[in-house]
Protein backbone atom coordinates (compact mmCIF):
# COMPACT_ATOMS: atom_id res chain seq x y z
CA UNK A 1 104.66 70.85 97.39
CA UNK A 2 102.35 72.04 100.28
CA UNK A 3 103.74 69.67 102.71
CA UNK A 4 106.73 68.56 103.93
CA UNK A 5 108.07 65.11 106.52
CA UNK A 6 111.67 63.87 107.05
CA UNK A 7 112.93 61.34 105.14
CA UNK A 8 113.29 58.70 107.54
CA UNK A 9 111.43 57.20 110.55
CA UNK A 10 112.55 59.41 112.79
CA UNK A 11 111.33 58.41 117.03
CA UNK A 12 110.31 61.85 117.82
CA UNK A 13 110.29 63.00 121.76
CA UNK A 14 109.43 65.88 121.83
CA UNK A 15 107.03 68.18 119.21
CA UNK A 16 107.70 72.04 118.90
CA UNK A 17 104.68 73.49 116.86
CA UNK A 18 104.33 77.12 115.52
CA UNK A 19 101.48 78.20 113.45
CA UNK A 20 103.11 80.58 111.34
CA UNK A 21 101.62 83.80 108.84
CA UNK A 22 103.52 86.40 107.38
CA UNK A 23 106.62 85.79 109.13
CA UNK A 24 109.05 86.38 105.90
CA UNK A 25 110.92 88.85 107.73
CA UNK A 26 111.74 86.50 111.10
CA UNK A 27 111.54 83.03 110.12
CA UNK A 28 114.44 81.79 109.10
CA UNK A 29 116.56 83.48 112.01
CA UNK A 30 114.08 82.22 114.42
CA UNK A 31 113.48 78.93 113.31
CA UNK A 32 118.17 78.22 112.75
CA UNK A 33 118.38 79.25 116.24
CA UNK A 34 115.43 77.29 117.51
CA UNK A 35 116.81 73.72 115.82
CA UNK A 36 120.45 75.36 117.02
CA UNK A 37 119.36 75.31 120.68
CA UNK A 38 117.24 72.18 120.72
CA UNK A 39 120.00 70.18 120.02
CA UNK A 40 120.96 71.19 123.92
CA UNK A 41 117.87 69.64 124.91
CA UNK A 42 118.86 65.27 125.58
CA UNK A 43 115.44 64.39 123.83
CA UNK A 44 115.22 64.06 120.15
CA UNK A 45 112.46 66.99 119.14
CA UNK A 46 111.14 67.99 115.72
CA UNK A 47 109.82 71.40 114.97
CA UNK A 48 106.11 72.03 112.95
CA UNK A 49 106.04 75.11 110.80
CA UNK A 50 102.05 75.01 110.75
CA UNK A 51 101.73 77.70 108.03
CA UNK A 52 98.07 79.45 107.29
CA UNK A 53 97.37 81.75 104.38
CA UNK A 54 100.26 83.59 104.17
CA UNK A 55 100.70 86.26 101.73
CA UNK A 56 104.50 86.99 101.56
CA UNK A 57 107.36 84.14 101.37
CA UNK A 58 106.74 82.72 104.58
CA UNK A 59 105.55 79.31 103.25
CA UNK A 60 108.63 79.31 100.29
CA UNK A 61 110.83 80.23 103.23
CA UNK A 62 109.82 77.75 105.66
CA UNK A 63 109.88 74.77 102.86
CA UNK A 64 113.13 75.75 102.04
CA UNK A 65 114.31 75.65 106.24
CA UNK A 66 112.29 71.75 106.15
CA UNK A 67 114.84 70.99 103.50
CA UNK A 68 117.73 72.05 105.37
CA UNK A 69 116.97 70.71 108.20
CA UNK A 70 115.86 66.99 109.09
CA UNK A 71 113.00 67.32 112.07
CA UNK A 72 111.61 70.68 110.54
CA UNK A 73 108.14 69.82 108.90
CA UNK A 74 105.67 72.36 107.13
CA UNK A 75 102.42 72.41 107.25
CA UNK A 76 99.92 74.27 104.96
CA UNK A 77 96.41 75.56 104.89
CA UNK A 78 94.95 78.21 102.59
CA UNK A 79 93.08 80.09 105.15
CA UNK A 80 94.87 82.63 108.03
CA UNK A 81 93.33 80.47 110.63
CA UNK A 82 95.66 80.47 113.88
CA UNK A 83 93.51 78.48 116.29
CA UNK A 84 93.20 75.84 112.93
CA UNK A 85 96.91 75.70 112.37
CA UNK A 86 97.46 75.03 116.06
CA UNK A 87 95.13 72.43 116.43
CA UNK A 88 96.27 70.84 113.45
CA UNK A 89 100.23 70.66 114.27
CA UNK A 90 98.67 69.07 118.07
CA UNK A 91 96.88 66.60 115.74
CA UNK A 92 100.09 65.63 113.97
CA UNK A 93 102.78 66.19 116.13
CA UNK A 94 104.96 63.12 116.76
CA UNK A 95 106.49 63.59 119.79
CA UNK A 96 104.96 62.15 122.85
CA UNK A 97 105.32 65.77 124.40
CA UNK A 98 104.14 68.94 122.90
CA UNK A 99 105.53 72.63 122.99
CA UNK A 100 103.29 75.19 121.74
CA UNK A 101 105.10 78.44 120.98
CA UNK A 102 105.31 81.60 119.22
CA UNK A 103 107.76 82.26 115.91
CA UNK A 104 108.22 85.48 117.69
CA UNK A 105 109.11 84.11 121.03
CA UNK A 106 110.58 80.48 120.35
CA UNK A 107 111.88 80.23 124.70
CA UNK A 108 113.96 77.12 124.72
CA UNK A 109 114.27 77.61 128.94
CA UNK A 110 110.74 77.87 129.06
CA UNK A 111 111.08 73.85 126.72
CA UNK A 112 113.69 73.14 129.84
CA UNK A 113 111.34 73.96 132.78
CA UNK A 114 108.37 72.78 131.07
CA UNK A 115 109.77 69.26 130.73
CA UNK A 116 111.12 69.50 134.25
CA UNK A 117 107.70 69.93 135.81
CA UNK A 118 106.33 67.26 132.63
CA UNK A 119 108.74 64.48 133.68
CA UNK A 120 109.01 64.85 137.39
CA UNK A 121 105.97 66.89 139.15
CA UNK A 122 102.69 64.54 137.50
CA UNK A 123 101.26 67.28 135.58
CA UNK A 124 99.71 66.83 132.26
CA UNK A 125 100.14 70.69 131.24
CA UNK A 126 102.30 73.77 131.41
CA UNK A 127 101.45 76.76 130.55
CA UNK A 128 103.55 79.90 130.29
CA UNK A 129 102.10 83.25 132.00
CA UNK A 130 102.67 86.72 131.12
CA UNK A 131 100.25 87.58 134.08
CA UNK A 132 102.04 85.41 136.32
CA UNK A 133 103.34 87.67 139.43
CA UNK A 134 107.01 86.33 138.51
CA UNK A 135 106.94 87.16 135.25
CA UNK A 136 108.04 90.25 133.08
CA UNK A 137 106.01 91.37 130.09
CA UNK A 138 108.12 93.81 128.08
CA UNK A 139 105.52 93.91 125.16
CA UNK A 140 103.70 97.40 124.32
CA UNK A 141 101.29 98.53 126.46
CA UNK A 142 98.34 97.97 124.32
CA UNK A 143 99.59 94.00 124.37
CA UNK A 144 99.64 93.62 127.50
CA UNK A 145 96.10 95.48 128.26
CA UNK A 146 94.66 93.19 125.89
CA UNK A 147 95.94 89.99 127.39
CA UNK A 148 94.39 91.51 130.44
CA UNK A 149 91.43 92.07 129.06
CA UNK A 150 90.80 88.99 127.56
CA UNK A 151 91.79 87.41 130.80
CA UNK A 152 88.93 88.90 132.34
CA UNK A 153 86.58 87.88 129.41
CA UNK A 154 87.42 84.33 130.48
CA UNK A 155 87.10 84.69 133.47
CA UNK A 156 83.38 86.58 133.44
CA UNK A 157 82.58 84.26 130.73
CA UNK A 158 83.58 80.92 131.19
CA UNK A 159 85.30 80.49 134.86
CA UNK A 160 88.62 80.55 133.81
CA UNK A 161 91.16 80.37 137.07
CA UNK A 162 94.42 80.82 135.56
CA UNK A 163 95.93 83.96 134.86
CA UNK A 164 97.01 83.43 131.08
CA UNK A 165 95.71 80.86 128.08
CA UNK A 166 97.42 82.25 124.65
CA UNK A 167 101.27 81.97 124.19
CA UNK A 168 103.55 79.24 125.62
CA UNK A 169 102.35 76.09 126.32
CA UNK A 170 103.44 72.46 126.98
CA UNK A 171 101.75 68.97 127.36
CA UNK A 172 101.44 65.04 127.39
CA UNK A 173 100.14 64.48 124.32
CA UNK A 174 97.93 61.27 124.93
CA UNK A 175 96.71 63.36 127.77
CA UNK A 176 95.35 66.69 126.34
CA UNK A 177 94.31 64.90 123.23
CA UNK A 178 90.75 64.55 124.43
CA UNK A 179 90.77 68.10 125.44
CA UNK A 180 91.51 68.95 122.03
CA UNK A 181 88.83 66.73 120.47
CA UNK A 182 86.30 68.94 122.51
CA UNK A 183 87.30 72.24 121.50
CA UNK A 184 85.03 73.93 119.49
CA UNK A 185 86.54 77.36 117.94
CA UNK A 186 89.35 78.37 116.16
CA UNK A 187 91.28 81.34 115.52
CA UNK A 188 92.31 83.23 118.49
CA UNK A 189 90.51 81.54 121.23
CA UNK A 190 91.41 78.11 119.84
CA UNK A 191 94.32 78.41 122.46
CA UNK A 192 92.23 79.70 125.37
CA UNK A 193 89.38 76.80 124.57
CA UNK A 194 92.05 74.56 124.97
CA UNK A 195 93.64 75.94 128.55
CA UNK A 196 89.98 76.44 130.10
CA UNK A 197 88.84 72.51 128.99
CA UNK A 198 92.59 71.55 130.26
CA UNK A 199 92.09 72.82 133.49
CA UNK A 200 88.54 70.83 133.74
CA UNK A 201 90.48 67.53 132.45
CA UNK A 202 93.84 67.06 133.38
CA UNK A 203 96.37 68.79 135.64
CA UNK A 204 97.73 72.05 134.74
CA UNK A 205 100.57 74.37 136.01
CA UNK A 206 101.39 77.55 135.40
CA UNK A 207 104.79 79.14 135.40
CA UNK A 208 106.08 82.55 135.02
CA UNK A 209 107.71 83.89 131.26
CA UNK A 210 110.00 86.22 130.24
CA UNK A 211 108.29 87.94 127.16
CA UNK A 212 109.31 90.95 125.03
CA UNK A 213 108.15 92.00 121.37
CA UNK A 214 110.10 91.19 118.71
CA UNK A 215 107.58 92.67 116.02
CA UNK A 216 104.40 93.83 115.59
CA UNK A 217 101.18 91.37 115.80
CA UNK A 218 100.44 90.02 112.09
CA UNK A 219 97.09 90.90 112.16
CA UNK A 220 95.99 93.85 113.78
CA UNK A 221 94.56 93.57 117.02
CA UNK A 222 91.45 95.71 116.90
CA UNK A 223 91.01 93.42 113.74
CA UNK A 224 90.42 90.06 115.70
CA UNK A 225 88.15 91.57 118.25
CA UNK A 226 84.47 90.86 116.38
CA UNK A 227 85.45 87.11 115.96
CA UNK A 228 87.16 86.83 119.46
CA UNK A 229 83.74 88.09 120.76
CA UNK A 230 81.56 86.08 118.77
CA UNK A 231 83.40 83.17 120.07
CA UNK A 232 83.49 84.11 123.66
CA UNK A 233 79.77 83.95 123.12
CA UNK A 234 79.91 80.39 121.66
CA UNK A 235 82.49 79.19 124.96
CA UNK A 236 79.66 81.07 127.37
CA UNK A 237 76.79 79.23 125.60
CA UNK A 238 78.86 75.66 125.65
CA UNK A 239 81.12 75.56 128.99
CA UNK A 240 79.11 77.62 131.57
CA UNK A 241 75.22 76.79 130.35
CA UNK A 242 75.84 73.51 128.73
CA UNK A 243 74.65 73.89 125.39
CA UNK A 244 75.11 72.37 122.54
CA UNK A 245 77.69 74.12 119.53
């Protein structure tokens, strides 16, 4: 079984989804604390496990956590696709408010504020900034220059006037869901796509994050750098000269 859904009808709140590959090692830890702290949190919230090509346990492990607990749900997909996984727990999600996080990360107070400034300022989107002048970036310094870098990209690129796109994120869902109907990549710049068209749709906020690394990236970073640039090239072509995919 490839998929997994509570057994009841379940009114969900609030949606918490996680692409997850090769995570055998943190998953279960992360993902008992995560449903452990949620339960803080006075909306009823379910938690997506969007699993993608895996090679180790990770998918065995998170089926078995959707058993245990009641509002965990997998999802499955052959292919180590993160921006795919993403969009796909967005597309199914439940809740009438989205988190977007990290296995790795999983920052309930960033859930708390996000909802704060969802419920009570008018925005449509939060995201959370390692680049924010507020917040502290304890990751290696190879992480961080990257997220810098690719900052910069977006910003040459495509206009992009925030300060970070990939990580921590949280939205109306009936808002952003025509900003993710015109994204057009996956992978790794699924999640910037999706800030940069937010921030020409809807109203977004940015707040600072407290971020340190918990273990190494997945996939190796110099790894990802031919298809992050090839879809840079695709955003450039599509957001800043108009063409067509």
């Amino acid at each position: 079984m490839n998929e997994s859904t509570p057994s009841d009808a379940t009114a969900f709140h609030m949606t918490v989804v996680i692409p997850v590959y090769n995570e055998e090692g943190l998953l279960a830890t992360a993902v008992n604390d995560l449903v452990a702290r949620l339960a803080e949190i006075p909306l009823v919230a379910e938690v997506i496990l969007s699993e993608n090509g895996s090679r180790d346990r990770t998918l065995d492990i998170a089926q078995k956590l959707a058993a245990k607990h009641r509002n965990v749900r997998v999802l499955h997909t052959e292919e180590p696709n993160y921006g795919r996984a993403l969009r796909r727990g967005i597309e199914e999600a439940r809740g009438a408010l989205v988190m977007c996080d990290e296995i790795d990360i999983c920052d309930v107070d960033f859930y708390r504020a996000a909802l704060e400034i969802l419920q009570a300022d008018g925005a449509d989107m939060v995201v959370g900034s390692k680049r924010h002048p507020a917040a502290r970036d304890a990751r290696p310094a190879l992480r961080r220059f990257a997220t810098w870098v690719l900052n910069a990209m977006l910003r040459v690129a495509v206009g992009f006037r925030g300060t970070d796109t990939h990580g921590l994120k949280a939205f109306r869902r009936e808002a952003l869901m025509p900003v993710v109907g015109r994204c057009i990549v996956e992978k790794d710049l699924f999640a910037s796509e999706l800030v940069i068209r937010a921030e020409r749709m809807v109203r977004v906020v940015e707040v600072p994050v407290h971020i340190m690394e918990k273990r190494p990236p997945s996939i190796n970073l110099f790894k990802r750098v031919p298809n992050v640039l090839r879809n840079m090239w695709r955003l450039f072509l599509v957001i800043r000269l108009g063409r067509k995919a």
